[in-house]
Every structure is written in structure tokens, then in C-alpha cells.
Protein backbone atom coordinates (compact mmCIF):
# COMPACT_ATOMS: atom_id res chain seq x y z
CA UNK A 1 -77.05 -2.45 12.06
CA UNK A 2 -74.35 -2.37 14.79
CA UNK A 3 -73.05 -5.99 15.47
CA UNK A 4 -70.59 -6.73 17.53
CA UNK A 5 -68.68 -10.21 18.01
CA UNK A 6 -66.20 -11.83 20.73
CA UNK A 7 -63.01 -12.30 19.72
CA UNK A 8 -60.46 -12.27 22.08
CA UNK A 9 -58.40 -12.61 19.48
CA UNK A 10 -59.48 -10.50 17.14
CA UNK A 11 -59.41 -12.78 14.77
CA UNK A 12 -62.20 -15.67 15.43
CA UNK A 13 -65.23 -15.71 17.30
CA UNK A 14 -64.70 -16.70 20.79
CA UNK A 15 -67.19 -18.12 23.38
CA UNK A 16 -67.29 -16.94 27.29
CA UNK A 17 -68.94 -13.83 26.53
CA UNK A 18 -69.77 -13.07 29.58
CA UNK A 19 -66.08 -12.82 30.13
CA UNK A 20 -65.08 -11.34 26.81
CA UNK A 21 -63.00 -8.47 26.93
CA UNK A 22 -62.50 -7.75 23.41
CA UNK A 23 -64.81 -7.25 20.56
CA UNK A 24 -65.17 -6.56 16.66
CA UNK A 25 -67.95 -4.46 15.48
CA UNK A 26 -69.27 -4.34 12.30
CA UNK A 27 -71.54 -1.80 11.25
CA UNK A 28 -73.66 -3.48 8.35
CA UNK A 29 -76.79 -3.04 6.45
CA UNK A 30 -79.90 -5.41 5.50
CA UNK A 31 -77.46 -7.09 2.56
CA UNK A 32 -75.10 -7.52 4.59
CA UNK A 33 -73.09 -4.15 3.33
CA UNK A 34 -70.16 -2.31 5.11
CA UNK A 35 -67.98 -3.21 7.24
CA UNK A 36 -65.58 -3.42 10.89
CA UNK A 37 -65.77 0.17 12.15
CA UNK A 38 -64.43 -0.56 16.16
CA UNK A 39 -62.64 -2.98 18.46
CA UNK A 40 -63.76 -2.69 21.78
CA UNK A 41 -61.30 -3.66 24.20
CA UNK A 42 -62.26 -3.38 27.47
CA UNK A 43 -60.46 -2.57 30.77
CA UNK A 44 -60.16 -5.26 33.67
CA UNK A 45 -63.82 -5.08 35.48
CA UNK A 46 -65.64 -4.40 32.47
CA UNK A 47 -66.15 -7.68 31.17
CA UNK A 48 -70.44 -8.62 32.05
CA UNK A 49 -68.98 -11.21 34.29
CA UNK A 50 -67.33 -8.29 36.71
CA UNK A 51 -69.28 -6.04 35.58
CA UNK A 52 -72.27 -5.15 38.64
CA UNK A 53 -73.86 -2.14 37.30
CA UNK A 54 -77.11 -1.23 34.91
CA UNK A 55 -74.86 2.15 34.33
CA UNK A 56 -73.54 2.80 30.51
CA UNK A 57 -71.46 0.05 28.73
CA UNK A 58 -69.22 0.51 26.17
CA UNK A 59 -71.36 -2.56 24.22
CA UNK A 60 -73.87 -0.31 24.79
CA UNK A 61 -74.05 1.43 21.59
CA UNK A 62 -74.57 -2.22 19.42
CA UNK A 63 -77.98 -3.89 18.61
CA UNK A 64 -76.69 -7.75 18.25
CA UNK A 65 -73.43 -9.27 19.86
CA UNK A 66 -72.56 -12.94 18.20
CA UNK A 67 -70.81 -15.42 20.32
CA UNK A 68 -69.18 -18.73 20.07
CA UNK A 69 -70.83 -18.76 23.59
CA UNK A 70 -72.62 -17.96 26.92
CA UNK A 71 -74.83 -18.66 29.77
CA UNK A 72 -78.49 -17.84 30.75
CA UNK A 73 -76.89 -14.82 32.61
CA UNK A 74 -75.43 -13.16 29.85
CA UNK A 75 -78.39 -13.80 27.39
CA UNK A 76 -81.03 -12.11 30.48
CA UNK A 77 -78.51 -9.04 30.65
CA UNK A 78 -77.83 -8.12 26.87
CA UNK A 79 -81.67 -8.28 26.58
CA UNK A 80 -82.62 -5.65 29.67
CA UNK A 81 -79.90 -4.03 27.59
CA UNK A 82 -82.58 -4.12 24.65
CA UNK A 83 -78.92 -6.03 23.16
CA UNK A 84 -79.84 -9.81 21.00
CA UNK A 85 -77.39 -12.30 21.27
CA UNK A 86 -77.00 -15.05 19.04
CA UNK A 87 -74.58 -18.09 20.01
CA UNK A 88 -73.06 -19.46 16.89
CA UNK A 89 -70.71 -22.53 16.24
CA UNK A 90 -69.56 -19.79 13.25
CA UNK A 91 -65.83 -19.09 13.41
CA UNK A 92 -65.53 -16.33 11.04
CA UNK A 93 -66.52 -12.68 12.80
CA UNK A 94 -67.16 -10.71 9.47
CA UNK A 95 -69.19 -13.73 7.49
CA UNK A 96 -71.40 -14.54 10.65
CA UNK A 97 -72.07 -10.68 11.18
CA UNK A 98 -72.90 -10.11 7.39
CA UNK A 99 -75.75 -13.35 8.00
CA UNK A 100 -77.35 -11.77 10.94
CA UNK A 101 -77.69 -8.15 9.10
CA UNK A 102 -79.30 -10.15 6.50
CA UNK A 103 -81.70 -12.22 8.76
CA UNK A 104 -80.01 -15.87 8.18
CA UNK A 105 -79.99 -18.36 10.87
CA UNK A 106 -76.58 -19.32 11.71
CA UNK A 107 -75.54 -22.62 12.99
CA UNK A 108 -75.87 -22.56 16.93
CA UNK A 109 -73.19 -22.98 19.46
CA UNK A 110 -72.41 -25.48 21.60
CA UNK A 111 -74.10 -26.15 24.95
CA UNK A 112 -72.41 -23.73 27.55
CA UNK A 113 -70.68 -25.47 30.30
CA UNK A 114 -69.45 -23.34 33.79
């Protein structure tokens, strides 16, 4: 399973995901196997926030993207992407990856404030 997390840092997860630029992604099977295989690090405009078009995305290629958060917006665009999204208080990118391949809740995020 493709997974990929914010983390403008590229260290933590971050929230504003609709604004997130940069990304981990973990490629991981139902135990929670494997590993980071990418950063994605987007040019200006790509971020869903600028971003106006149903043409490719780079995030494209991922089935879940884990967030420290979002709003309604991004959630209703990842999922015409056919793209889950989980919102997690989690900080670290590999452990809360690892529980989603293997089908654990994680703790949720925040309320998302504009």
C-alpha cells in the first residue's frame, strides 16, 4: 500500500494539507512491512489549495495520504481522487503509516480551523 504523509519538514507530520507541498511516502504492506520509497516535493501551484485542475497529480499514484490536518475541501478532493485521508494527532510519519497498512485506528486530529 502506497501512503503518503505531510511533512513539510520531512521529519513530522504536518497539518494544512491542502497546502502541503512536501510529502513522505511509504510503500508498506498489510503488517506494516517496507518502507519510505519517495519525497514528493512539489513546485509552487501544485499544492491542492492552488491547484484548479482534475488533470494528473503527482499524489496521484498513492492510495492513503495521513495528515496532522485539513478541511472538508481537501477530504471531497482526495476522494474523487479515489485517494483516503486520515487526519491524525500522530506525529511520527513512518509509525502512523505502518498503523494504517495494518488497519489500526489512529488517534484523530484536531478540529481544522481556516
Amino acid at each position: 500500500m502506497k501512503i503518503a504523509v505531510t511533512s513539510q519538514n520531512f521529519r513530522t507530520i504536518t497539518g494544512h494539507a491542502g497546502k502541503a507541498r512536501r510529502f513522505l511516502v511509504f510503500d508498506l504492506d498489510q503488517q506494516g512491512g517496507g518502507g519510505e520509497v519517495d519525497r514528493i516535493d512539489l513546485p509552487m501551484g501544485m499544492a491542492f489549495h492552488d491547484f484548479k485542475g482534475d488533470g494528473p497529480h503527482p499524489i496521484d499514484r498513492v492510495e492513503v495520504v495521513v495528515t496532522a490536518g485539513c478541511g472538508d475541501a481537501f477530504f471531497e478532493r482526495m476522494e474523487r481522487r479515489g485517494i483516503r485521508v486520515v487526519a491524525t494527532a500522530a506525529n511520527d510519519p513512518l509509525s502512523a503509516a505502518q498503523a494504517v497498512a495494518r488497519g489500526e485506528v489512529l488517534p484523530p486530529a484536531a478540529p481544522h480551523e481556516h
